[in-house]
N, C-alpha and C. Protein backbone atom coordinates (compact mmCIF):
# COMPACT_ATOMS: atom_id res chain seq x y z
N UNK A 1 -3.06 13.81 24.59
CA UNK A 1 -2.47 12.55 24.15
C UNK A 1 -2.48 12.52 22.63
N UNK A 2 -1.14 12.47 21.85
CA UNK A 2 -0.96 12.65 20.66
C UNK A 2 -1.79 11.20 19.85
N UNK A 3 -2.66 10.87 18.82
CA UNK A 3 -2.86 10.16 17.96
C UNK A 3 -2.19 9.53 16.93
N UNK A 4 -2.14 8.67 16.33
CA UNK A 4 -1.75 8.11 15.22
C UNK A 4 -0.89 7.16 15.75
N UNK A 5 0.72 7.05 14.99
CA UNK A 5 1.11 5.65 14.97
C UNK A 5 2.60 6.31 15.92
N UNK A 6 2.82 5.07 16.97
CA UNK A 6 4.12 5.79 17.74
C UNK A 6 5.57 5.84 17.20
N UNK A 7 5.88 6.17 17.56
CA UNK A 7 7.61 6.55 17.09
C UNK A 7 8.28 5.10 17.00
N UNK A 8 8.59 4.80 15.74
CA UNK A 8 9.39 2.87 15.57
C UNK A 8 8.29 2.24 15.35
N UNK A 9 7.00 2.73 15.11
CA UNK A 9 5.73 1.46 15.02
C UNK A 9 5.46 1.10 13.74
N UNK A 10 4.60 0.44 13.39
CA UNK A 10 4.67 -0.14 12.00
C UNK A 10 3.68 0.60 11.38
N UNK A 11 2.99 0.71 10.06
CA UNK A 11 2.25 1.26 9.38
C UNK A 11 1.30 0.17 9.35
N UNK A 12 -0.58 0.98 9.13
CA UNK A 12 -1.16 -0.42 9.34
C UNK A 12 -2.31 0.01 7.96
N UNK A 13 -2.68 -1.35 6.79
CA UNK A 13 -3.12 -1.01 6.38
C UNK A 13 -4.76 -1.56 6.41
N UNK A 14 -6.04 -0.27 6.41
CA UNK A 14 -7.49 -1.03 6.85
C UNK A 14 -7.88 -1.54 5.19
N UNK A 15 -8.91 -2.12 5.82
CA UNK A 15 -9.89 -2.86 5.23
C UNK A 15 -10.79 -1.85 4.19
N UNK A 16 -11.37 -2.34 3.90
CA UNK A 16 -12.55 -1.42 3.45
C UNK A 16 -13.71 -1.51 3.84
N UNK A 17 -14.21 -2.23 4.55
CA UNK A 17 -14.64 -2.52 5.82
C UNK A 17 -14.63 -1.48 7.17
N UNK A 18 -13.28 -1.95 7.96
CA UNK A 18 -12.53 -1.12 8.49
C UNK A 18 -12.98 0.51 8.38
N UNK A 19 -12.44 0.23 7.13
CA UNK A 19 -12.60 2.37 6.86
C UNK A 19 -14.27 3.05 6.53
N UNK A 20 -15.08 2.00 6.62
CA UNK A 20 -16.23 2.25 6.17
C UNK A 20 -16.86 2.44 7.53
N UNK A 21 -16.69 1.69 8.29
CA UNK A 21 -16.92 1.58 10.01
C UNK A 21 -16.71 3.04 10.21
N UNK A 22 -14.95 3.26 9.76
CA UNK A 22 -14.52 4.63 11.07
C UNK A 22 -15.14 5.72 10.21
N UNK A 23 -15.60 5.93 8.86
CA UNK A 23 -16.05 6.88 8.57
C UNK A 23 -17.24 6.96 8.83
N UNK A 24 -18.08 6.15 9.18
CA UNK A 24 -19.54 6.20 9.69
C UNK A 24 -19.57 6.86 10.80
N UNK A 25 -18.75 6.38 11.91
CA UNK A 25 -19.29 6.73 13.21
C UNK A 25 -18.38 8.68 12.99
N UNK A 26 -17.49 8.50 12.70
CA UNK A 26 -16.65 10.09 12.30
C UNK A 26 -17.52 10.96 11.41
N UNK A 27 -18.27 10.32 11.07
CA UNK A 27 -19.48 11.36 10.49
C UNK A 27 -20.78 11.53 11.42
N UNK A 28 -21.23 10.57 12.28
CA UNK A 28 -21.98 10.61 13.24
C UNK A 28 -21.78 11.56 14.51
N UNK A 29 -20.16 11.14 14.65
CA UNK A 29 -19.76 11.68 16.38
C UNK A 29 -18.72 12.88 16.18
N UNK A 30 -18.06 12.76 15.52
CA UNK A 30 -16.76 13.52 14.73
C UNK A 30 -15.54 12.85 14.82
N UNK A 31 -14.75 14.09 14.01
CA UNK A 31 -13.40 12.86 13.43
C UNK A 31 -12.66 13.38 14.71
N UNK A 32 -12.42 13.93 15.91
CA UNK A 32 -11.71 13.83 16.95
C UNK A 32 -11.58 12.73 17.59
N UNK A 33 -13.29 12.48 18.22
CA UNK A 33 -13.23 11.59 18.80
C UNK A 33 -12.95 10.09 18.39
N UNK A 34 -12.99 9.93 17.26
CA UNK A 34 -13.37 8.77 16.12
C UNK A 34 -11.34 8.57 16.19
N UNK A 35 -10.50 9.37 16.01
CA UNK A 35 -8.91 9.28 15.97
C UNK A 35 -8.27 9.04 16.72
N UNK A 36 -9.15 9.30 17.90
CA UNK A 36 -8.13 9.27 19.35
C UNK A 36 -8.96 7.82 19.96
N UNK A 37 -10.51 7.40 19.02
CA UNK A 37 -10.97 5.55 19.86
C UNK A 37 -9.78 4.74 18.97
N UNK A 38 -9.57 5.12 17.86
CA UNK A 38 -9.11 4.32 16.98
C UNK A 38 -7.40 4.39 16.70
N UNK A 39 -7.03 5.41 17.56
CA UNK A 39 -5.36 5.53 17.46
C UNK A 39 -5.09 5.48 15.76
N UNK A 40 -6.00 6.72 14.89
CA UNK A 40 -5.45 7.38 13.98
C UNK A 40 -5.58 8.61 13.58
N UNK A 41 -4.67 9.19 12.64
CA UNK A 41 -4.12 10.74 12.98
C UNK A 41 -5.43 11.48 12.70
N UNK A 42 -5.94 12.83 13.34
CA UNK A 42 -6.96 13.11 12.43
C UNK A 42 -7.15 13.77 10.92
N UNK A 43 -5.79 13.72 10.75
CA UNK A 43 -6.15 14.24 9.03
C UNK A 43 -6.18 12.80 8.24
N UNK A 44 -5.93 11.52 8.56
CA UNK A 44 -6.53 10.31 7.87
C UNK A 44 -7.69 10.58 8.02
N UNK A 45 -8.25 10.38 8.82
CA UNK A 45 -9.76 10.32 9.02
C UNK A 45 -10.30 11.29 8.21
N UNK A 46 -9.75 12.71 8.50
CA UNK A 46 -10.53 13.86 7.71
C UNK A 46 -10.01 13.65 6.36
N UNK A 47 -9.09 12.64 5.54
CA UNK A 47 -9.04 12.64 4.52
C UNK A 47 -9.79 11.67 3.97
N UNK A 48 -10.11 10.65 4.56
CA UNK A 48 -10.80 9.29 4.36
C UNK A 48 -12.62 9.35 4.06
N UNK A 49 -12.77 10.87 4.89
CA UNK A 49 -14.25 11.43 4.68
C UNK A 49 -14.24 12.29 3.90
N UNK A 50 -13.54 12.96 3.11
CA UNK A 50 -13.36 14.00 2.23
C UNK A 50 -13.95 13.35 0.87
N UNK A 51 -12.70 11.85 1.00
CA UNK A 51 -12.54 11.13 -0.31
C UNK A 51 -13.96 10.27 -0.40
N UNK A 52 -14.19 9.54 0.52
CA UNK A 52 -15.76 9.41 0.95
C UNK A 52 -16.76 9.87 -0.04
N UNK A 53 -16.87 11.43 0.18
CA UNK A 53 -18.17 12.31 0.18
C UNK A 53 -18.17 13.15 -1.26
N UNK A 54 -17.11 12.45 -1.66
CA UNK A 54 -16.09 12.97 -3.35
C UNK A 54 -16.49 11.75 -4.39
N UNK A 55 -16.48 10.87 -3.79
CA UNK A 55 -16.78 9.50 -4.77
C UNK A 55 -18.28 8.92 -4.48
N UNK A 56 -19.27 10.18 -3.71
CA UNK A 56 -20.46 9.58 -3.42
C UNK A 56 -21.05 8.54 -2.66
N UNK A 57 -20.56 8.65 -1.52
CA UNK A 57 -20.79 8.15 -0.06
C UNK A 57 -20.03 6.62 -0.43
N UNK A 58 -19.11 6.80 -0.94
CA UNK A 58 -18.39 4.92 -1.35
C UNK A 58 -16.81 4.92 -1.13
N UNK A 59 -16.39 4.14 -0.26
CA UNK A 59 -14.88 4.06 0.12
C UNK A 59 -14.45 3.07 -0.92
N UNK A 60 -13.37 3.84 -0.73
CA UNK A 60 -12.46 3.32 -2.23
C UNK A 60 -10.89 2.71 -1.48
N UNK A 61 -10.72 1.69 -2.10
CA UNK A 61 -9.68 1.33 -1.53
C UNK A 61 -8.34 1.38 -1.79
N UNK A 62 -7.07 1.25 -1.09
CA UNK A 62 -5.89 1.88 -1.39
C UNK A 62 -5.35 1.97 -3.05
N UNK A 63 -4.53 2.76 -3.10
CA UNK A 63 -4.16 2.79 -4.52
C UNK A 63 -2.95 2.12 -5.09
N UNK A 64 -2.30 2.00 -3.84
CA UNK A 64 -1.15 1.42 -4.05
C UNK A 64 -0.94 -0.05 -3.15
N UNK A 65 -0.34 -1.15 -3.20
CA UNK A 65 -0.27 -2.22 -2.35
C UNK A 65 1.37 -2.44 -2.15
N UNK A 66 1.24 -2.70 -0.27
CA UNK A 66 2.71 -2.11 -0.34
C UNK A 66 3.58 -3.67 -0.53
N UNK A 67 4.35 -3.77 -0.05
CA UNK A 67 5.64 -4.98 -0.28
C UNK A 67 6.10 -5.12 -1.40
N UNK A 68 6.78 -6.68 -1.49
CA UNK A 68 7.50 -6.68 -2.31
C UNK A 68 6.87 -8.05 -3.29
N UNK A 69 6.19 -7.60 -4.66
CA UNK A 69 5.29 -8.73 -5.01
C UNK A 69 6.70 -9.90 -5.56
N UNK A 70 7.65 -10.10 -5.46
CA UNK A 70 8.29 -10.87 -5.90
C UNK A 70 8.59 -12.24 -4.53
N UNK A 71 8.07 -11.26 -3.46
CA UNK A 71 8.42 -12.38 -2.44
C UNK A 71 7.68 -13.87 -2.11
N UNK A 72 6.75 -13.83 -2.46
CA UNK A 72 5.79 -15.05 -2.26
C UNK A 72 6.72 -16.36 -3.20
N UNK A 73 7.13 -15.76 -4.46
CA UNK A 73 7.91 -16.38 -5.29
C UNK A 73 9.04 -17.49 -4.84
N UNK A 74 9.83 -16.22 -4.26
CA UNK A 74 11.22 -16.17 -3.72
C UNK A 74 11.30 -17.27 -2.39
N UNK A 75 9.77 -17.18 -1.74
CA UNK A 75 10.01 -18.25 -0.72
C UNK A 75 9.92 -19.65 -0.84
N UNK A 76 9.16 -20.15 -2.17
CA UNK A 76 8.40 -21.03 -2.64
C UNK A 76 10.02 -21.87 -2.92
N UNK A 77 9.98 -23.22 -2.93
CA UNK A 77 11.08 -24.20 -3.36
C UNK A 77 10.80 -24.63 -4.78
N UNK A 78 9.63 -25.40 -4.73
CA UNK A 78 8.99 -25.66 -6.12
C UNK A 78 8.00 -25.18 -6.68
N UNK A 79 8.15 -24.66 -7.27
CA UNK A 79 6.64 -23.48 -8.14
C UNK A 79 6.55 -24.71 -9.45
N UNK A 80 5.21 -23.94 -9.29
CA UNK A 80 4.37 -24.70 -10.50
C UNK A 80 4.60 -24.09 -11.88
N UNK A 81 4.22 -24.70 -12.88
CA UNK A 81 4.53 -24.11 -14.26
C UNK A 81 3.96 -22.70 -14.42
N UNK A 82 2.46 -22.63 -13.71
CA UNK A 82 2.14 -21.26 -13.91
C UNK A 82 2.83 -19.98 -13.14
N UNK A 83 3.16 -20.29 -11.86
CA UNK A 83 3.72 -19.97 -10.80
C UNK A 83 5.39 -19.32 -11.56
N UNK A 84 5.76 -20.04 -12.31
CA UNK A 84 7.35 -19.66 -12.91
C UNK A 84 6.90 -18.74 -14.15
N UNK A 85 5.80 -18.84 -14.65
CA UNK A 85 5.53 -17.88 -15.22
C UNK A 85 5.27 -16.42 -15.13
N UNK A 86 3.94 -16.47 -13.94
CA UNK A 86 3.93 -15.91 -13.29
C UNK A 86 4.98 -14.79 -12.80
N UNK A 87 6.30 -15.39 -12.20
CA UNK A 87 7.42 -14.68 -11.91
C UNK A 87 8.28 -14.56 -13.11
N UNK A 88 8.21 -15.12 -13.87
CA UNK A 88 9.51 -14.15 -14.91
C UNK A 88 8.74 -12.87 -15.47
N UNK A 89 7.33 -13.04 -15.67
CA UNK A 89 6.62 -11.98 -16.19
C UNK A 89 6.62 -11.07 -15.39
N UNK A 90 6.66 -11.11 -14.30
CA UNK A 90 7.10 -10.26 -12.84
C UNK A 90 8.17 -9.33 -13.23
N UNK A 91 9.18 -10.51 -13.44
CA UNK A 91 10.85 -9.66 -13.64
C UNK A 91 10.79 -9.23 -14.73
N UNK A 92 10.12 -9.40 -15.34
CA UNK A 92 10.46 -8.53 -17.09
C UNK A 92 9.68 -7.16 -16.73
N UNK A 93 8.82 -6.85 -16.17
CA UNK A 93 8.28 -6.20 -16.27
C UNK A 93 8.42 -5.08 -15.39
N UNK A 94 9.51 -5.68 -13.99
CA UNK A 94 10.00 -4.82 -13.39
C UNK A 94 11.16 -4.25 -14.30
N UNK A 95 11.88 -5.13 -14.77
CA UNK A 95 12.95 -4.81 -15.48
C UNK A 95 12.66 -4.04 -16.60
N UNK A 96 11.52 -3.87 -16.99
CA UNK A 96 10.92 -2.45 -18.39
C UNK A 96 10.54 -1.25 -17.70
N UNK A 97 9.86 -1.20 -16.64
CA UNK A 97 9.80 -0.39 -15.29
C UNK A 97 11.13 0.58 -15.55
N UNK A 98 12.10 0.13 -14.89
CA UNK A 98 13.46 0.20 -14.87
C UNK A 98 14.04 0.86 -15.92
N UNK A 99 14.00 0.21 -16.76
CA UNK A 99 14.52 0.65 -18.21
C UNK A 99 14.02 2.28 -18.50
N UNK A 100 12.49 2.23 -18.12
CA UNK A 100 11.73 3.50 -18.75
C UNK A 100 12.29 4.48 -17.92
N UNK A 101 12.79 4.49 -16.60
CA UNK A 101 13.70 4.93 -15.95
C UNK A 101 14.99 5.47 -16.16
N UNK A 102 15.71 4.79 -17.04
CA UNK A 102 16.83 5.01 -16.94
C UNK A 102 17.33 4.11 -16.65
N UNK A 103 17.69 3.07 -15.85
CA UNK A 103 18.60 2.55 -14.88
C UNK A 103 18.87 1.01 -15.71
N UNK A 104 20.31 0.94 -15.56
CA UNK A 104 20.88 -0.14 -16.34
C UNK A 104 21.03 -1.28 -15.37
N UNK A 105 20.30 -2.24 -15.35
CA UNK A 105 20.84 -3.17 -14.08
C UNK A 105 21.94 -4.33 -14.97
N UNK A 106 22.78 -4.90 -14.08
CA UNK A 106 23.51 -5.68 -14.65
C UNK A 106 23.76 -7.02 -13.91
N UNK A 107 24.13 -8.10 -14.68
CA UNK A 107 24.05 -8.93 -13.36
C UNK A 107 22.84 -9.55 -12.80
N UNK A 108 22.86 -10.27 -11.56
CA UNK A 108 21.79 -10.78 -10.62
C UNK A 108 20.92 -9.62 -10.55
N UNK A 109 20.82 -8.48 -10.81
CA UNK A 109 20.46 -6.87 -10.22
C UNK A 109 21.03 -6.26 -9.31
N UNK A 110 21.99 -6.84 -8.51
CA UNK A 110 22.77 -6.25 -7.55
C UNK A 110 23.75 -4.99 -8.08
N UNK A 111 23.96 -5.02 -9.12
CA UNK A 111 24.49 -3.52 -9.63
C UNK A 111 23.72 -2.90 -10.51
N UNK A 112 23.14 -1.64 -9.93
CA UNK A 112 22.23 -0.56 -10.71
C UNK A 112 23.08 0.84 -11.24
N UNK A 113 23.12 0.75 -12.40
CA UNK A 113 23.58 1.89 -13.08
C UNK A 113 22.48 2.89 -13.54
N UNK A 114 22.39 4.31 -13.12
CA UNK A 114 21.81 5.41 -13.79
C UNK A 114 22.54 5.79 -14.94
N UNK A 115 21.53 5.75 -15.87
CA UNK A 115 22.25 6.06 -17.10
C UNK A 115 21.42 7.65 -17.51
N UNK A 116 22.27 8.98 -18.23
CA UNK A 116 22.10 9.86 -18.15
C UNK A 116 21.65 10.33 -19.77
């Protein structure tokens, strides 16, 4: 029975908590059995104890955070003064992002130009 995440399923992200749990007992019992209680692949696991035993028995947590930080914004009707701040400093900063890139946005952002 194959492990990890099924075909169309979503990506899931743990805790640090979470990952502190499955690397305990995956160091206790092993990372087979520990992938196939927990329905994840075993090279997470064997990477999650690698990184573990690299940073001195201390889980470290993701490096990247996924979505889209502009959305909390975007749903809001009335934002607060800090809150509008908050988001233009957002967009400027995606928009220097961008720039360091290359890419000319124009408009709402709906047209992105690569510039060469």
């Amino acid at each position: 029975m194959p492990s990890g995440r099924p075909p169309g399923g979503i990506n899931r992200n743990y805790t640090i908590k979470e990952k502190e749990k499955i690397i305990e007992e995956a160091l206790e019992i092993g990372i087979g059995p520990i992938a196939r209680k927990y329905k994840i692949s075993k090279g997470m696991v064997c990477n999650w104890v690698k990184k573990y035993k690299e940073n001195g028995n201390k889980v470290i947590d993701n490096k990247y955070k996924r979505g889209n930080p502009l959305a909390k914004y975007n749903k809001k009707k009335n934002l607060t003064d800090l809150e509008k701040l908050e988001y233009e400093n957002m967009k400027l900063r995606i928009e220097n992002e961008r720039l360091k890139k290359g890419y000319l946005v124009k408009g709402d952002g709906s047209v992105v130009i690569f510039k060469k």
